[in-house]
Protein backbone atom coordinates (compact mmCIF):
# COMPACT_ATOMS: atom_id res chain seq x y z
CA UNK A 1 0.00 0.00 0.00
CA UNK A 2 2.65 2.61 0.83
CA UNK A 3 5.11 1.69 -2.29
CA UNK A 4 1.80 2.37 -4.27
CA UNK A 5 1.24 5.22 -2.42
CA UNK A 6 4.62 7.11 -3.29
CA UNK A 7 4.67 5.83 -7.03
CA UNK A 8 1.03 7.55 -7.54
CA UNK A 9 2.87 11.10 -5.91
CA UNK A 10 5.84 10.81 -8.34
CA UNK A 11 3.55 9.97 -11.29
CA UNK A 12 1.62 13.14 -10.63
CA UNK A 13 4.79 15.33 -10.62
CA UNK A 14 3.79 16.85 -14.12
CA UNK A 15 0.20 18.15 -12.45
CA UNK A 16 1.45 20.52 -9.83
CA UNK A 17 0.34 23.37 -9.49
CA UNK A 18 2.22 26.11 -10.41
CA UNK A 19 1.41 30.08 -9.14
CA UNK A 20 1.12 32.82 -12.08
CA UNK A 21 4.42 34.97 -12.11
CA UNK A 22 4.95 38.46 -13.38
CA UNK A 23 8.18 40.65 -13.89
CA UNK A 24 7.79 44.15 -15.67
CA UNK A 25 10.86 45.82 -17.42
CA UNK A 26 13.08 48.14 -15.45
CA UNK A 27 11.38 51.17 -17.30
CA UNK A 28 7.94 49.42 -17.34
CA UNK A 29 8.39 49.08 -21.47
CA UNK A 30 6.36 45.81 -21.51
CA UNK A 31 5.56 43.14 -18.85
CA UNK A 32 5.16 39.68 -19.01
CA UNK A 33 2.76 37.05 -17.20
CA UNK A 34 3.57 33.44 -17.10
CA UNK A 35 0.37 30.71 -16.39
CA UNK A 36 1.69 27.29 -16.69
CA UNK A 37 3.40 26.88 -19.79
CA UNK A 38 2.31 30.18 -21.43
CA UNK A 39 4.27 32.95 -21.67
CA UNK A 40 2.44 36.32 -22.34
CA UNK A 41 4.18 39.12 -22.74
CA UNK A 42 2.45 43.21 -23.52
CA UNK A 43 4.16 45.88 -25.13
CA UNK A 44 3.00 49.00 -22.81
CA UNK A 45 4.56 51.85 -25.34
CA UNK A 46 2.93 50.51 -28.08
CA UNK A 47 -0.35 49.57 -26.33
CA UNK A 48 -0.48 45.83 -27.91
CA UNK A 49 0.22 42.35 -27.36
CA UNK A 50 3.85 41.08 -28.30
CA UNK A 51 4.32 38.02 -30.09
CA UNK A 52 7.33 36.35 -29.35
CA UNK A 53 9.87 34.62 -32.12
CA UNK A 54 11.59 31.56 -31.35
CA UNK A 55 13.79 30.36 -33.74
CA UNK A 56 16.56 29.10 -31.50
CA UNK A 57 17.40 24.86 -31.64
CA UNK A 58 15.26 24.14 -28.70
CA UNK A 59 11.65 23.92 -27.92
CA UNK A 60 9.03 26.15 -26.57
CA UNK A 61 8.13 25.56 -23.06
CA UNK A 62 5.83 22.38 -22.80
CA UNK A 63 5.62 22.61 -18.75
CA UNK A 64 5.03 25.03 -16.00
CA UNK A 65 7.08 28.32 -16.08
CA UNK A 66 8.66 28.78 -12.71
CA UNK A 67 10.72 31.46 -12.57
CA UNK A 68 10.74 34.77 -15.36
CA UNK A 69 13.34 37.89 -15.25
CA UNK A 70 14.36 40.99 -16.94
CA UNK A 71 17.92 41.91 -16.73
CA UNK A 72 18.75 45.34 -14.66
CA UNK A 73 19.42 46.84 -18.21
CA UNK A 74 16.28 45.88 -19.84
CA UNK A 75 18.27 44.24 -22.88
CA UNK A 76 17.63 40.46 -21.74
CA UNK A 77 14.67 38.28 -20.52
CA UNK A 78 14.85 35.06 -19.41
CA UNK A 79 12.01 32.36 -18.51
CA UNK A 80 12.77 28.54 -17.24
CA UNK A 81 10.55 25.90 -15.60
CA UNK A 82 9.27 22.05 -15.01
CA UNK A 83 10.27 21.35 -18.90
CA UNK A 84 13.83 21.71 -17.62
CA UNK A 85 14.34 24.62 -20.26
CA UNK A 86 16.09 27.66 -19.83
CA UNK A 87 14.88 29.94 -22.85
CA UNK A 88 16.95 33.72 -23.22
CA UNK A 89 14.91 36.14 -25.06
CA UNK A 90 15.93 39.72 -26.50
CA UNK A 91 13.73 41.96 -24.31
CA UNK A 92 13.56 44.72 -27.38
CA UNK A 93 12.72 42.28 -30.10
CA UNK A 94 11.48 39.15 -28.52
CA UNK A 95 13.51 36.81 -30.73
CA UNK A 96 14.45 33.54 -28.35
CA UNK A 97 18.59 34.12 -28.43
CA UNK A 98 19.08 30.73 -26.84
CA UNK A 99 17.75 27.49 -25.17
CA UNK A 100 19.90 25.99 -22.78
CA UNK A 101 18.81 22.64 -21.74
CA UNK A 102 18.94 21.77 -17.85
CA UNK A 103 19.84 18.24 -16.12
CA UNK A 104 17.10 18.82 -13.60
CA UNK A 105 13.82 20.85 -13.49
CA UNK A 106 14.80 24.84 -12.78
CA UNK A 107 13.29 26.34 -9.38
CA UNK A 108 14.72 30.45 -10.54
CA UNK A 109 16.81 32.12 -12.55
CA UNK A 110 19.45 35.60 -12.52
CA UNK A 111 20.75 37.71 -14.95
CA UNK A 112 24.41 39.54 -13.74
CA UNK A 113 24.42 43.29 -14.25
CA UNK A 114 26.05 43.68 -17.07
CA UNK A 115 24.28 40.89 -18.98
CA UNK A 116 27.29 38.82 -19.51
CA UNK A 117 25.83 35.86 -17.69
CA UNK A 118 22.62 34.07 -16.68
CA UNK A 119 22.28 32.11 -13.81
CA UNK A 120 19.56 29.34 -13.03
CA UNK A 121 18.59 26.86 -10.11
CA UNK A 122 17.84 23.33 -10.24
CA UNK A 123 15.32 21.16 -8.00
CA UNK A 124 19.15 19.36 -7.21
CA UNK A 125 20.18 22.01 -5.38
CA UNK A 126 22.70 23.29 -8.37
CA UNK A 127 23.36 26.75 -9.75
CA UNK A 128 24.64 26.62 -13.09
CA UNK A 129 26.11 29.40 -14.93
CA UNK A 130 25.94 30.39 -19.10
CA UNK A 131 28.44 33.09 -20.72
CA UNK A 132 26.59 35.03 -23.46
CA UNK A 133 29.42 36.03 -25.61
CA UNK A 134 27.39 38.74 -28.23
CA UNK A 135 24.36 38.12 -26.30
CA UNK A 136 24.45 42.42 -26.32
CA UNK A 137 24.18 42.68 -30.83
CA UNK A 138 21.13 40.33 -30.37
CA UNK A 139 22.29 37.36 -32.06
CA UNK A 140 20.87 33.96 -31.85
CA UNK A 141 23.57 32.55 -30.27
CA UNK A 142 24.42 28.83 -30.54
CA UNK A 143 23.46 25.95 -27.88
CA UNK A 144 25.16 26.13 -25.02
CA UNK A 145 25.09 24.26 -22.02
CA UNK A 146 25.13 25.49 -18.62
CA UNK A 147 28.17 25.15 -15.85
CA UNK A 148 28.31 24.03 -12.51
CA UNK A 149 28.79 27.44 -10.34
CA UNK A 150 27.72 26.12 -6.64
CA UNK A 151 25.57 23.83 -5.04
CA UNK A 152 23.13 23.64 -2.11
CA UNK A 153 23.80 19.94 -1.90
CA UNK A 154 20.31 18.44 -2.81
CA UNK A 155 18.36 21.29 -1.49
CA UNK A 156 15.42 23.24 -3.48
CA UNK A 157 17.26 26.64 -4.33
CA UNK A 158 13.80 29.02 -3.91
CA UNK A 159 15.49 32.16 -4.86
CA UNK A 160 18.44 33.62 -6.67
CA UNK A 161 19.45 36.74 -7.27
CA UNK A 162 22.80 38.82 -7.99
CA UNK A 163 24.18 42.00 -5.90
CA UNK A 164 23.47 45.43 -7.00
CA UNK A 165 26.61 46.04 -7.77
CA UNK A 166 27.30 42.65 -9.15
CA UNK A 167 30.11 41.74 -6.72
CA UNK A 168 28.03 38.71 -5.19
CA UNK A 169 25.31 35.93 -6.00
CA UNK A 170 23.12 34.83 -3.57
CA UNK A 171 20.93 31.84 -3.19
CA UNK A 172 18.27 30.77 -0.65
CA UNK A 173 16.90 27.25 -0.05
CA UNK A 174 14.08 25.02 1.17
CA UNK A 175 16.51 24.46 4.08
CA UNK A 176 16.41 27.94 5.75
CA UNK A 177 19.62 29.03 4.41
CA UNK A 178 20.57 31.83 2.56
CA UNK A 179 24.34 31.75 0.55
CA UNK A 180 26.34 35.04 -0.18
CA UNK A 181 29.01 33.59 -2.56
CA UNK A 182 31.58 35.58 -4.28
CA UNK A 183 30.86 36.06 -8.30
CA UNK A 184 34.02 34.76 -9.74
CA UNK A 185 36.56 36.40 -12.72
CA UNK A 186 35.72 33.34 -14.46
CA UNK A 187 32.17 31.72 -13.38
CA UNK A 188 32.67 29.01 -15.99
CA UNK A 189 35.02 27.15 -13.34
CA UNK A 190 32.76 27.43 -10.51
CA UNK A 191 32.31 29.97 -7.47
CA UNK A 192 34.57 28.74 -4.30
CA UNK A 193 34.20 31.39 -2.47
CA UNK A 194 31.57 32.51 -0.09
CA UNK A 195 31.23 35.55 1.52
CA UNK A 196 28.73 34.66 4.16
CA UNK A 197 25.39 32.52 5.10
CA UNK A 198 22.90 34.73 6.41
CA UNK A 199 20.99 32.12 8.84
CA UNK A 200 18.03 32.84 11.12
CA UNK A 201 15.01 31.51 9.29
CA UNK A 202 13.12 28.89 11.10
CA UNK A 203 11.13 27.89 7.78
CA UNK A 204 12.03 27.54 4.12
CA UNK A 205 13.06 30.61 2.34
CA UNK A 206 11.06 32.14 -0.09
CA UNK A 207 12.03 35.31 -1.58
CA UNK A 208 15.27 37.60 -1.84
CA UNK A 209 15.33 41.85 -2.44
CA UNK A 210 17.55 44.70 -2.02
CA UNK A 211 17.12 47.65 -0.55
CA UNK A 212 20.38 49.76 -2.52
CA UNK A 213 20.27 53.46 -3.54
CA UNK A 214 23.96 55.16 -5.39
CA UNK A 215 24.09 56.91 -1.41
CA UNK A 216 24.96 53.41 0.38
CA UNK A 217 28.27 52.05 0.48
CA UNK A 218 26.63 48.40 0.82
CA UNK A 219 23.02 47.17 -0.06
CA UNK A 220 20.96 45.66 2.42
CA UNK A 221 19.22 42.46 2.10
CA UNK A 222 15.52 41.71 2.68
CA UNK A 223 14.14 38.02 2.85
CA UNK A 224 10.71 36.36 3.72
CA UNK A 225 9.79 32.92 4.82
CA UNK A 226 7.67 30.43 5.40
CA UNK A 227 8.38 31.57 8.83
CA UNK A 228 6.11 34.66 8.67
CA UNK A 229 8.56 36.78 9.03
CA UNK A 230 10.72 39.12 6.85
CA UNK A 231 14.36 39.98 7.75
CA UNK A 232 16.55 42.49 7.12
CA UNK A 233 20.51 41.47 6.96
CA UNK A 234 24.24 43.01 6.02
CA UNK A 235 25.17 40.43 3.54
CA UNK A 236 28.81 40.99 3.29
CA UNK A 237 28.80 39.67 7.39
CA UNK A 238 25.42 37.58 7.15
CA UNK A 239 24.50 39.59 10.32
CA UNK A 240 20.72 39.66 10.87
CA UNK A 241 20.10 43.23 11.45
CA UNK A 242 16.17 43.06 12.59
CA UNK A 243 13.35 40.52 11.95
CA UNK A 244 9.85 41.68 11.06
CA UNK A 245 6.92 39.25 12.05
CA UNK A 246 3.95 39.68 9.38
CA UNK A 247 1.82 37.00 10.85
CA UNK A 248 0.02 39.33 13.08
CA UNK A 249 -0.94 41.43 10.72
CA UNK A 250 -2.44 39.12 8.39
CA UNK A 251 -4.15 37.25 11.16
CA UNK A 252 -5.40 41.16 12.38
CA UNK A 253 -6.47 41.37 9.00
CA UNK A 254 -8.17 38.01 8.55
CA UNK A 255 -9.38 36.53 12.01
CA UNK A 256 -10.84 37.32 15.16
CA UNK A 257 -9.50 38.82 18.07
CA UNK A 258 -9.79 35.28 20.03
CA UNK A 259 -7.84 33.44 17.62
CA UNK A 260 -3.93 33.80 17.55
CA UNK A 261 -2.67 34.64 14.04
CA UNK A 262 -1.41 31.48 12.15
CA UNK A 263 2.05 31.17 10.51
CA UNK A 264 1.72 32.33 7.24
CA UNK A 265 4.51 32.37 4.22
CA UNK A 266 5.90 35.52 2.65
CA UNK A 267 5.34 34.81 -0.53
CA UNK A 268 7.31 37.48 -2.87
CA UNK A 269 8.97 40.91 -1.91
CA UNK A 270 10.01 44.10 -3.99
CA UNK A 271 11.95 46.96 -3.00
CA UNK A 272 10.81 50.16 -5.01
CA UNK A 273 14.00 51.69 -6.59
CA UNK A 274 15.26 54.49 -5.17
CA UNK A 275 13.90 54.19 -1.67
CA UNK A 276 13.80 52.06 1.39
CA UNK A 277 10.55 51.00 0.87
CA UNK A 278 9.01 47.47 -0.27
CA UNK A 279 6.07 45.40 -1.12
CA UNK A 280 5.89 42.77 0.54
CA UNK A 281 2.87 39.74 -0.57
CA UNK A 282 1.44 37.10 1.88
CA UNK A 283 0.07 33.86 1.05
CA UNK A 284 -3.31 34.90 3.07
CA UNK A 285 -3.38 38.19 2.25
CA UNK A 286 -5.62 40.16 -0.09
CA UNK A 287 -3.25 43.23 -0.78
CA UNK A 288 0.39 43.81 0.37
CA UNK A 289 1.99 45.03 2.78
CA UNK A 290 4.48 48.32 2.60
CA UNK A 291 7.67 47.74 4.76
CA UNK A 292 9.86 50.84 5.47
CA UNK A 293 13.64 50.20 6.36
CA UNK A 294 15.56 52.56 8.19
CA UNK A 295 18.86 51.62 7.66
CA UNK A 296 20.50 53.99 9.86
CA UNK A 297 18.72 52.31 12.84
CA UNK A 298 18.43 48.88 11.22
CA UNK A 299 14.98 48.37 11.58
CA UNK A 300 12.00 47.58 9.70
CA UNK A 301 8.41 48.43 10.37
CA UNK A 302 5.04 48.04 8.41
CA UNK A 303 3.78 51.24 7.11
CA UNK A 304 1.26 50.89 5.07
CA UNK A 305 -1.41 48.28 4.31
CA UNK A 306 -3.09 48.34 0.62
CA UNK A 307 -5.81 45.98 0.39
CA UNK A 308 -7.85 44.96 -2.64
CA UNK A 309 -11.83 45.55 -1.74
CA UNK A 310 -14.01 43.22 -2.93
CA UNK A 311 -12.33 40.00 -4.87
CA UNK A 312 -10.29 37.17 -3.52
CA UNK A 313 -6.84 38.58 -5.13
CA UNK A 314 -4.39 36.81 -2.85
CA UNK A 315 -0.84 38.00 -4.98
CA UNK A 316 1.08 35.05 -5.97
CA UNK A 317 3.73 37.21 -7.70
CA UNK A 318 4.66 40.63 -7.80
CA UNK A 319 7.91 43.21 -9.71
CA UNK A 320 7.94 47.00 -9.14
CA UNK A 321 9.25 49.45 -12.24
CA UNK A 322 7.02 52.87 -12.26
CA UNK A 323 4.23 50.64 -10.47
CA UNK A 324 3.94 48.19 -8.30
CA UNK A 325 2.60 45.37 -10.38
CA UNK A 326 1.18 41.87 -9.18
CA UNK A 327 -0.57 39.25 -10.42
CA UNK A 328 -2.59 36.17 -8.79
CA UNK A 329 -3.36 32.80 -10.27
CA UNK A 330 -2.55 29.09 -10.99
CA UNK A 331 -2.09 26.65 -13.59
CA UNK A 332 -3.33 22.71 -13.40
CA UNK A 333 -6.20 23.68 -11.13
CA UNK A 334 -7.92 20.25 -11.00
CA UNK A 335 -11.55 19.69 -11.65
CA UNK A 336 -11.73 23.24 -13.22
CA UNK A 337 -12.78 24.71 -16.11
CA UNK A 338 -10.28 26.77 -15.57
CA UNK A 339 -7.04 24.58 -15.63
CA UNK A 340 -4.70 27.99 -16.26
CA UNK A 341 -6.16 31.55 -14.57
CA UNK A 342 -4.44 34.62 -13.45
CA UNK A 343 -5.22 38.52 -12.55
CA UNK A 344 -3.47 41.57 -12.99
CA UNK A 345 -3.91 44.14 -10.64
CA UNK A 346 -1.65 47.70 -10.03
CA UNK A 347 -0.87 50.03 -7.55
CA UNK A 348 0.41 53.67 -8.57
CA UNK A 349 3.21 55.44 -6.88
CA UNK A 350 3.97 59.21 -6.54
CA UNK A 351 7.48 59.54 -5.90
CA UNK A 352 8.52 56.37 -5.17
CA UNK A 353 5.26 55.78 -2.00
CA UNK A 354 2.55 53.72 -3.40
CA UNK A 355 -0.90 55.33 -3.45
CA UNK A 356 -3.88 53.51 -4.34
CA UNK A 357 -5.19 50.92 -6.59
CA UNK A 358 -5.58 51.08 -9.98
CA UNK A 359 -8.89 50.40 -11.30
CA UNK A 360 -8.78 48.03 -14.41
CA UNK A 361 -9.62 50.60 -17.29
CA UNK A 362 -6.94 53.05 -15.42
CA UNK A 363 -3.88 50.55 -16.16
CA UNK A 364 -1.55 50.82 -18.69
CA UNK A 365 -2.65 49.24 -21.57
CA UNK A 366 -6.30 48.86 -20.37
CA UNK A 367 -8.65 46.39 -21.32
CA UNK A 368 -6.86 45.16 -24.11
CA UNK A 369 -3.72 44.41 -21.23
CA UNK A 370 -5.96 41.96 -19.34
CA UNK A 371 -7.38 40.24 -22.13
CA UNK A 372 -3.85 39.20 -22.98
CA UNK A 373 -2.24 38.72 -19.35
CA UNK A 374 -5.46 37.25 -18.21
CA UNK A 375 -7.44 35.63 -21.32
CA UNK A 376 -10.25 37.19 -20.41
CA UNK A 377 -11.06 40.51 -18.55
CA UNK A 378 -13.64 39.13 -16.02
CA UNK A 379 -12.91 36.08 -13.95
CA UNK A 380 -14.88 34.19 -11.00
CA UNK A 381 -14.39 35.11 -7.49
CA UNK A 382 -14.89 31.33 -6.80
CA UNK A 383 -12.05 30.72 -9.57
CA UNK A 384 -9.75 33.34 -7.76
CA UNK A 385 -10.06 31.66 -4.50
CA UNK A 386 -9.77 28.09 -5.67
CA UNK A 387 -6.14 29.25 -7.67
CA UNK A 388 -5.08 31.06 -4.22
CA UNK A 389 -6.04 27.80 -2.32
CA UNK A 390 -4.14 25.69 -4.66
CA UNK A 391 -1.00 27.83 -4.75
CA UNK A 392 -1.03 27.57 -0.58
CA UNK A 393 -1.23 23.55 -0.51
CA UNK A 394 1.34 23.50 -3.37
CA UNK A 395 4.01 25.39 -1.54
CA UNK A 396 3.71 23.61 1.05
CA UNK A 397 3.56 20.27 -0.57
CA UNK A 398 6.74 21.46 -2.15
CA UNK A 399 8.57 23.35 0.14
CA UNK A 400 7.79 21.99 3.69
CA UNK A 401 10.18 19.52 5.41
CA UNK A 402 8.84 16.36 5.26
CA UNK A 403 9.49 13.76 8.20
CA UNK A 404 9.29 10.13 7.91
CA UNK A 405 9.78 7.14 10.42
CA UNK A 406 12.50 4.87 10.01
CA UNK A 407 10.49 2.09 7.92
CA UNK A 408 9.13 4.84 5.37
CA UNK A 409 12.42 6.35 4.61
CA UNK A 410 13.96 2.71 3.89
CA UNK A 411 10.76 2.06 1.62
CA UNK A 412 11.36 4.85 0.10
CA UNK A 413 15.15 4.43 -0.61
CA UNK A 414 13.92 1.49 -2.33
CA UNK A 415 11.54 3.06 -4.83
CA UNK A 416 13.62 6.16 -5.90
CA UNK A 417 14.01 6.15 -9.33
CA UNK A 418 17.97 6.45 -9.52
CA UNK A 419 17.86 3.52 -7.67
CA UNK A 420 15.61 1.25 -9.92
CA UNK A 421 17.02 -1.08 -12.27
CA UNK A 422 15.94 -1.51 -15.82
CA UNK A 423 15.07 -4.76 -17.24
């Protein structure tokens, strides 16, 4: 009963769920919004839908997009996923440059500063690392294949992202950890040296942002958790500077006074450029939160609370240019007639502080935006909540620690698939 058991969970691998994304370009040009396999990408200059060229020597994505990125200049895009493809795409003419082909199913991705290299996770725990020599005259370039930069040693890598000012990459995990490592001269033969581990999460680690303006000498780090909480951290020590529960506020938000607030997971934070100030979303939360750090203090404090009246918008994704945008959503939602659904939503800033919500026809790009992030411009509250339900058991299915007594795990050992024989 139990070996059948864990062969039905691995056969389903190729149905998880996986939450809507969304990353907008450094000067909000375009944005993109990924739903399972489908990339959709709108040209907000031009007002119009972009339709992107691949013509590179590998496939289009046939599984779940989990992790999308522009590059700090604007110049690159990248999108990877369950299909264990990592696909680089010219952010100005949305020709695919280059397909690199992972060993392993890719958990997030990184583009370096100066868009010399792209960086991407494996399920494995791996961080591999691809030079794009004349990525900058966007040429197709030939396949390449990716190199072995660091490893997390058969952890989930949940995050990855590189310094502001390029000098480090840093990776977080399932297993609470969070790795400054050095960017090498030449990344090609690996990264051996690391700067720090910033450790203090009780729960897996979710999300990774910067709070960097030209003033500071150093950037600050910001990361949220499973734990409920989101800390703040100098990276170059792996000192944790001051640790900001969000719990209580979501469980203000969503319960009753009798009831103690329930651990809740951070799911995705943005800093806004040019301030100390970030959006931070909550897997229970309809809205975000604002964060303020003062640096000179080391602290961090919620300042603001924007909530979105009237739907069940629970953000599973969100990426700050001009706006703050986010989106919610899920692919593979079983027993729906919905098996891909996802909603745009924005909040305006004025000078940096976010303001208010945008109401749809307000947006950039308007009506004809949603139809082409969304697929439609009107979707079911019941839809919406079902997608932000899914999402929650999904992460945790994924990213929660799973304990087992002695005769599982040796069961287990028995039926892993490197282990099998074939006939």
């Amino acid at each position: 009963m139990e070996e059948s058991h864990i062969e039905k969970g691995e056969s389903q691998n190729k149905f998880e769920v996986a939450p809507a994304l969304i990353s907008v370009h450094p000067s909000q040009k375009s944005v993109a919004v990924t739903v399972g396999s489908d990339l959709r990408v709108f040209d907000l200059i031009e007002n119009r839908p972009i339709t992107l060229v691949d013509e590179s020597d590998g496939p289009s994505h046939k599984d779940s997009i989990r992790a999308i990125r522009y590059g700090a200049s604007g110049k690159l895009f990248v999108s990877a996923g369950d299909d264990k493809l990592v696909k680089i795409w010219s952010a100005e003419s949305w020709r695919c440059l280059n397909t690199v082909c992972s060993e392993k199913r890719v958990s997030a991705v990184a583009i370096s500063s100066d868009d010399s290299h792209v960086c991407y996770a494996d399920k494995f725990g791996v961080v591999w690392v691809v030079e794009l020599d004349g990525i900058n005259e966007g040429q197709v370039l030939p396949a390449k294949k990716g190199a072995s930069l660091l490893s997390h040693y058969c952890s989930i890598i949940t995050s990855l992202e590189f310094s502001p000012d390029g000098r480090y990459i840093l990776s977080a995990d399932r297993d609470f950890k969070i790795r400054v490592t050095v960017f090498p001269k030449k990344p090609l033969e690996g990264a051996h040296e690391i700067q720090s581990f910033c450790l203090g999460h009780t729960e897996f680690v979710t999300s990774l942002a910067f709070v960097w303006n030209p003033e500071l000498t150093q950037g600050y780090l910001l990361s949220g958790s499973g734990d409920s909480t989101v800390r703040l951290w100098d990276m170059t020590s792996g000192s944790l500077l001051d640790t900001c529960e969000v719990s209580t506020m979501a469980g203000d938000l969503e319960s009753s006074e009798s009831e103690p607030p329930s651990q809740v997971t951070v799911t995705d934070i943005c800093t806004i450029p040019n301030s100390s100030l970030a959006a931070v979303a909550i897997q229970s939360f309809q809205g975000i939160l604002l964060l303020s750090c003062d640096l000179s203090a080391h602290a961090l404090s919620i300042t603001k609370v924007l909530k979105i009246p009237g739907e069940s918008f629970i953000p599973t994704s969100i990426s700050v240019s001009k706006s703050i945008w986010m989106v919610s959503g899920a692919s593979n939602l079983a027993g729906s007639n919905h098996p891909g659904v996802s909603r745009v939503r924005v909040i305006s800033c004025i000078e940096t502080e976010p303001s208010s919500i945008i109401e749809d026809e307000q947006i950039p790009g308007g009506t004809k935006l949603l139809e082409h992030l969304q697929g439609r411009v009107t979707i079911e509250e019941s839809v919406m909540s079902a997608a932000a339900e899914a999402v929650r058991a999904s992460m945790c299915s994924l990213l929660m620690k799973k304990q087992y007594s002695e005769e599982k795990r040796e069961l287990r050992k028995k039926t892993r698939n490197d282990k099998k024989t074939t006939p």
